[in-house]
C-alpha atoms as a PDB file:
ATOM      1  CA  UNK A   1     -30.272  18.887  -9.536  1.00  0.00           C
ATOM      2  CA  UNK A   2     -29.347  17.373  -6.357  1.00  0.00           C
ATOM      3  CA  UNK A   3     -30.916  13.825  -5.328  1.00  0.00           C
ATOM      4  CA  UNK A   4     -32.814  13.970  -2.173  1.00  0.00           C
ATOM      5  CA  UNK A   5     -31.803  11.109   0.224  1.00  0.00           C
ATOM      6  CA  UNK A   6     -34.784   8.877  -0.368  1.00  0.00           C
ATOM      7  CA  UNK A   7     -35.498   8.018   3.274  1.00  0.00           C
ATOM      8  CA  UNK A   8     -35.294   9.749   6.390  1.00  0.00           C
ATOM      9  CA  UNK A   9     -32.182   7.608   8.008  1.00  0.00           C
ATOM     10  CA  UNK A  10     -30.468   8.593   4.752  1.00  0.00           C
ATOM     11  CA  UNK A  11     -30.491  12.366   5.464  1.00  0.00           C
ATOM     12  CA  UNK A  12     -27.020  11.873   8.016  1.00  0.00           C
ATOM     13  CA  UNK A  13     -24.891   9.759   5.063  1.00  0.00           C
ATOM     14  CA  UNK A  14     -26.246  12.850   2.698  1.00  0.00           C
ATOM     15  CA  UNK A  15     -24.930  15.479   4.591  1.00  0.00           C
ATOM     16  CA  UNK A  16     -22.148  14.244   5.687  1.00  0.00           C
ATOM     17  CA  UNK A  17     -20.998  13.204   2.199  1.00  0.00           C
ATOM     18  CA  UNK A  18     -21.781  16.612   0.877  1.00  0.00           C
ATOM     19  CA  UNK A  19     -19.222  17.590   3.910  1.00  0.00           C
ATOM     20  CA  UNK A  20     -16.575  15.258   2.803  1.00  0.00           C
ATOM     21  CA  UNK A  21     -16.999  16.730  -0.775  1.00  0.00           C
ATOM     22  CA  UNK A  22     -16.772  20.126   0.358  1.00  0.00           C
ATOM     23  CA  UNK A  23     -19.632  20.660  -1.432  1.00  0.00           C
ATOM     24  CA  UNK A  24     -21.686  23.178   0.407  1.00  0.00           C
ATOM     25  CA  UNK A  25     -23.882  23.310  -2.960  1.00  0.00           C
ATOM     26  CA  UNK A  26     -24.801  19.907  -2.669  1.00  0.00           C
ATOM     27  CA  UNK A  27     -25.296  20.475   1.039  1.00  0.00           C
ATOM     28  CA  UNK A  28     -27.513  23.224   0.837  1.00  0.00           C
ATOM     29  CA  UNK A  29     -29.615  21.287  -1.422  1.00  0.00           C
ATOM     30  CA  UNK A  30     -30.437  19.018   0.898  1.00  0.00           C
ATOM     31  CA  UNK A  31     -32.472  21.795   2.746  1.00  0.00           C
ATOM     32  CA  UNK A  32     -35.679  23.785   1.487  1.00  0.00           C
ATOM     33  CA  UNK A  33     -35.459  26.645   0.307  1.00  0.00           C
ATOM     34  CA  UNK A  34     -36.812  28.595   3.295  1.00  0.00           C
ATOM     35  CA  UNK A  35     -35.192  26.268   5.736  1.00  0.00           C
ATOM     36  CA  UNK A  36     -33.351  26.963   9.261  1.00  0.00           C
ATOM     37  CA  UNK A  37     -29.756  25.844  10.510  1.00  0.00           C
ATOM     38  CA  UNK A  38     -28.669  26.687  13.933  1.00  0.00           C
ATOM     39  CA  UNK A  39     -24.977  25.657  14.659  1.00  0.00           C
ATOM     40  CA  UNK A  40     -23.294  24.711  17.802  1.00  0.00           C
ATOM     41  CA  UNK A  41     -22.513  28.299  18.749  1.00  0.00           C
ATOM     42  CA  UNK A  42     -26.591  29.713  18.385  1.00  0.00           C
ATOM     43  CA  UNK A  43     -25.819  31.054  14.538  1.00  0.00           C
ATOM     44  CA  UNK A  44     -28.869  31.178  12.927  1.00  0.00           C
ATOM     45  CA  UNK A  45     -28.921  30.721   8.874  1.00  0.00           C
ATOM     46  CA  UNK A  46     -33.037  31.525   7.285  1.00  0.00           C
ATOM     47  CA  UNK A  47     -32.520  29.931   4.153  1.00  0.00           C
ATOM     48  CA  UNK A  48     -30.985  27.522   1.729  1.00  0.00           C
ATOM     49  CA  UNK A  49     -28.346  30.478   0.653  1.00  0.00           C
ATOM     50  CA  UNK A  50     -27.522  31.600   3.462  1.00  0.00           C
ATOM     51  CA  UNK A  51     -27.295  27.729   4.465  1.00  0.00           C
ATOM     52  CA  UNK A  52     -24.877  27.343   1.735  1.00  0.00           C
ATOM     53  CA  UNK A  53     -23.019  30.955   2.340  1.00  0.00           C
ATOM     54  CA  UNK A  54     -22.029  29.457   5.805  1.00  0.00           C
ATOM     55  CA  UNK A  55     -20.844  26.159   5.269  1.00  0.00           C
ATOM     56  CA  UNK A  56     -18.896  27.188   1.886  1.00  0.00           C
ATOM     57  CA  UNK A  57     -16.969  29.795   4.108  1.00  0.00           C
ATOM     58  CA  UNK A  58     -16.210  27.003   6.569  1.00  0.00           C
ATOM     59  CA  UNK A  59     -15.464  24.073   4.422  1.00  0.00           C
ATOM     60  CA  UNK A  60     -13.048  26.134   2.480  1.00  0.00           C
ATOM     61  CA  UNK A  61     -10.755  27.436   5.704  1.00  0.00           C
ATOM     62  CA  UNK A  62     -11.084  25.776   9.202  1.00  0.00           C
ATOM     63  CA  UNK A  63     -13.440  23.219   8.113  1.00  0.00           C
ATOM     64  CA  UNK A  64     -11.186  21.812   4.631  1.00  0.00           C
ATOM     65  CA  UNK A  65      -9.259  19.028   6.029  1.00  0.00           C
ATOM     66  CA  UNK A  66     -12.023  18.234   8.527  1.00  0.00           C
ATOM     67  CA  UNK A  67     -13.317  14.403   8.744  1.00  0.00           C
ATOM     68  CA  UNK A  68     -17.037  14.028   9.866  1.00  0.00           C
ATOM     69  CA  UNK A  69     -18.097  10.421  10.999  1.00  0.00           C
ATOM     70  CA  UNK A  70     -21.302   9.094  11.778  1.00  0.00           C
ATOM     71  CA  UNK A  71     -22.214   7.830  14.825  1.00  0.00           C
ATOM     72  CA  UNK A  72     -26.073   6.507  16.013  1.00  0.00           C
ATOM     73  CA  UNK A  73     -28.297   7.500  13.939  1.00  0.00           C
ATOM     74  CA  UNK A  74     -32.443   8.057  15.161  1.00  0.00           C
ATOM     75  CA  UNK A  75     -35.454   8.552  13.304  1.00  0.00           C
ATOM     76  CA  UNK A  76     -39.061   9.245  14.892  1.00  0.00           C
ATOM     77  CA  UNK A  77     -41.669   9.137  12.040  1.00  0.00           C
ATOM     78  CA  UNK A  78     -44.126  12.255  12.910  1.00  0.00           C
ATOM     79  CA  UNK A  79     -46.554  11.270  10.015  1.00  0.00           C
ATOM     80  CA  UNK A  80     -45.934   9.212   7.014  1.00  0.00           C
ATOM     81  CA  UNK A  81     -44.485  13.061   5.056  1.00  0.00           C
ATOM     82  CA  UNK A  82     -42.613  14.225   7.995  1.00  0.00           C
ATOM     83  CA  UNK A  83     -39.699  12.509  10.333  1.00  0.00           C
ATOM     84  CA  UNK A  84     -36.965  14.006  12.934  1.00  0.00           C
ATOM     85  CA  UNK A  85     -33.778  12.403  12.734  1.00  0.00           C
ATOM     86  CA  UNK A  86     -31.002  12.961  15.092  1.00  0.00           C
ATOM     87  CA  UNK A  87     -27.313  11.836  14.119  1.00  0.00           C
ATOM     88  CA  UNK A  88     -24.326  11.618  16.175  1.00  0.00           C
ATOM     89  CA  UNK A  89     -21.354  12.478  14.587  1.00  0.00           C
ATOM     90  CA  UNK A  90     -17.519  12.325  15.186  1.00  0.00           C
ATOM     91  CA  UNK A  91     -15.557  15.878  13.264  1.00  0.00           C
ATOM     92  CA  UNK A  92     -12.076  16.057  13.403  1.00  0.00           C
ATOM     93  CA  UNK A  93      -9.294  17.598  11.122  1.00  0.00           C
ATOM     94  CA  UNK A  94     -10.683  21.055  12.141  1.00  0.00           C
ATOM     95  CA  UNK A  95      -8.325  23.827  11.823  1.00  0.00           C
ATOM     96  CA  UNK A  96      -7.889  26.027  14.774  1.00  0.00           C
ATOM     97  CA  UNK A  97      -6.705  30.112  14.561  1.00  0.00           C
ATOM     98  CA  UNK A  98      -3.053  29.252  14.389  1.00  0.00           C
ATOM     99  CA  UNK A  99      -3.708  26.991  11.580  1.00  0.00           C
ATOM    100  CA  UNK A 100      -2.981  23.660  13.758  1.00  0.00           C
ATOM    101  CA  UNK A 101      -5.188  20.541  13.874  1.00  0.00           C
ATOM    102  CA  UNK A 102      -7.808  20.687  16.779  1.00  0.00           C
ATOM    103  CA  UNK A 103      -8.980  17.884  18.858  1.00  0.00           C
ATOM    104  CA  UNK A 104     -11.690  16.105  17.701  1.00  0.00           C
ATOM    105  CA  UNK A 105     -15.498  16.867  19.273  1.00  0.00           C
ATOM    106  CA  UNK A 106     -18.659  15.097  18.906  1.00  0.00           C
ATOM    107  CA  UNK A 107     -21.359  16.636  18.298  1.00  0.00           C
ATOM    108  CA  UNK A 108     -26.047  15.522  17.593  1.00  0.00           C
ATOM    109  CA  UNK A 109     -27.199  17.036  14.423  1.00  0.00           C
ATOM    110  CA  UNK A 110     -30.997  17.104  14.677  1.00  0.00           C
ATOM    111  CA  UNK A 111     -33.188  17.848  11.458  1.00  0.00           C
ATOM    112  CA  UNK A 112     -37.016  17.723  10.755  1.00  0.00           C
ATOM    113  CA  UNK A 113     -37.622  16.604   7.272  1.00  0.00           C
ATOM    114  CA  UNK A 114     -40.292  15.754   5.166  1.00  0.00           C
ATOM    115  CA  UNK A 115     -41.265  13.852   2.026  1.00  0.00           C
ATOM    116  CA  UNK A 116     -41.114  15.815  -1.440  1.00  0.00           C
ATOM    117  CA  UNK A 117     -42.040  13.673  -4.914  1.00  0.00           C
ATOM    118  CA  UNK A 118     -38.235  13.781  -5.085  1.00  0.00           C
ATOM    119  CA  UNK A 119     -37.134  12.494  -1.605  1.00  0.00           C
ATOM    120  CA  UNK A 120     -36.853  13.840   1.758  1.00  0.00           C
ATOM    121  CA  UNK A 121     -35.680  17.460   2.807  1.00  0.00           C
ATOM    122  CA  UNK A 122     -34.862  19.254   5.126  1.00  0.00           C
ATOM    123  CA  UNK A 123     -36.589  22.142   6.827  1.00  0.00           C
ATOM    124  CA  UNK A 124     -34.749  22.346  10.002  1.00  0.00           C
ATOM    125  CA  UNK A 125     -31.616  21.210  11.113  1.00  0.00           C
ATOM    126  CA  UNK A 126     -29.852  22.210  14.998  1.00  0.00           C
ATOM    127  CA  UNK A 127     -26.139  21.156  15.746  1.00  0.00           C
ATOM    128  CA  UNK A 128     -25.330  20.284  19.542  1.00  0.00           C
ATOM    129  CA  UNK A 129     -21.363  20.247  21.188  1.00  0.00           C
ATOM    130  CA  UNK A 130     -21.689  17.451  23.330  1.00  0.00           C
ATOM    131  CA  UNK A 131     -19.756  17.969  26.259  1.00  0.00           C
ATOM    132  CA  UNK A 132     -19.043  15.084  28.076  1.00  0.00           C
ATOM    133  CA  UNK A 133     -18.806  14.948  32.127  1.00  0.00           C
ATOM    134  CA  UNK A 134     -21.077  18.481  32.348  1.00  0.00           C
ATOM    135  CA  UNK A 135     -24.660  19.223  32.918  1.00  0.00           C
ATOM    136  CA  UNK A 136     -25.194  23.085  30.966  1.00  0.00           C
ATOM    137  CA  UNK A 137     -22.833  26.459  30.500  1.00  0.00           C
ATOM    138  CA  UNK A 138     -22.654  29.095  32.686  1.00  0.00           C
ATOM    139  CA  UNK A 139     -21.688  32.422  32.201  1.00  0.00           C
ATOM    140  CA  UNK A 140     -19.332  33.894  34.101  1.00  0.00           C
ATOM    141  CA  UNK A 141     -19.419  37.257  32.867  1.00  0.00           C
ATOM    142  CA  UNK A 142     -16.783  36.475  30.214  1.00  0.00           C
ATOM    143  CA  UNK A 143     -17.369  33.333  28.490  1.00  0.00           C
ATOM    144  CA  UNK A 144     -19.704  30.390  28.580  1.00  0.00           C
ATOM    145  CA  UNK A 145     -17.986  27.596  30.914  1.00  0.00           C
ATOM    146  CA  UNK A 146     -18.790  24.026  30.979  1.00  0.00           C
ATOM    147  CA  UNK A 147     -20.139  23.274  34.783  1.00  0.00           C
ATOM    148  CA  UNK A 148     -21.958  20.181  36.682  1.00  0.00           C
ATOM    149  CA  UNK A 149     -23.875  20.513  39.203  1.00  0.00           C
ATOM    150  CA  UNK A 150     -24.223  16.778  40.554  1.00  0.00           C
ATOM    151  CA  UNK A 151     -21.997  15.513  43.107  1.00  0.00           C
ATOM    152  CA  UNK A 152     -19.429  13.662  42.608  1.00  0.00           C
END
C-alpha cells in the first residue's frame, strides 16, 4: 500500500517522486479511486486506472528519461479535510517523435485533495503549459497558436 503524503504541500514532492521512479503505480495511488486528471492537451482520465494507464504509457516512451523539478509550491486550506495545491514544475528530458531530447517547458499542476485516516489524496488534479510572453491560443483553423493581444 502506497503512503499518502501526510500534508497537503507534500502532494508535489509525492508525485513528482513517483515520476522520477517511473512508477505510475505509485502515482496513481496518490489519487482516489474515482478521481480526475486533465493534462496539458484537455485529456481527460475518470479514474485511478485509467490515471495510471496514461502515465505508465508515457513514462515508459517519451516521458522515460524525463526530469520533473519543482518549482513554487501553493496551498489554500478549503476546510481543515480539504486543500488545493498548485505546483510549478520544471520537465525536461522529454522525448520528441524522432526520438531526440525536447526543450524543456514549465508547466502548474493544480490538485484538490483531501484528508483520509491515511494522509491526503487526491481527487482532482489539472496540468497547465505555461507559455511565457502570450495571453491564450487561438485557432486558426489548423492548430492552436500561442497569441497576445497587449501592445507591445
Amino acid at each position: 500500500m502506497t503512503t499518502l503524503p501526510q500534508t497537503p504541500e507534500d502532494i508535489p514532492n509525492a508525485f513528482a517522486a513517483a515520476w522520477m521512479a517511473r512508477d505510475a503505480k505509485v502515482l496513481a495511488a496518490l489519487f482516489a479511486e474515482d478521481a480526475d486528471f486533465v493534462n496539458v492537451v484537455g485529456i481527460w482520465w475518470e479514474d485511478r486506472t485509467a490515471i495510471e494507464e496514461a502515465h505508465n504509457y508515457g513514462l515508459r516512451t517519451f516521458f522515460s528519461k524525463s526530469r520533473l523539478a519543482i518549482g513554487r509550491v501553493k496551498t489554500r486550506r478549503v476546510t481543515a479535510d480539504v486543500a488545493i495545491v498548485h505546483a510549478r514544475m520544471r520537465l525536461t528530458g522529454q522525448r520528441a517523435p524522432d526520438g531526440s531530447e525536447a526543450a524543456g517547458r514549465s508547466t502548474i499542476l493544480s490538485f484538490a485533495a483531501y484528508h483520509t485516516d491515511r494522509g491526503w489524496q487526491i481527487v482532482s488534479a489539472q496540468n497547465t503549459d505555461i507559455v511565457p510572453g502570450v495571453e491564450t491560443q487561438l485557432n486558426t483553423g489548423v492548430d492552436l497558436t500561442p497569441v497576445d493581444y497587449r501592445s507591445r
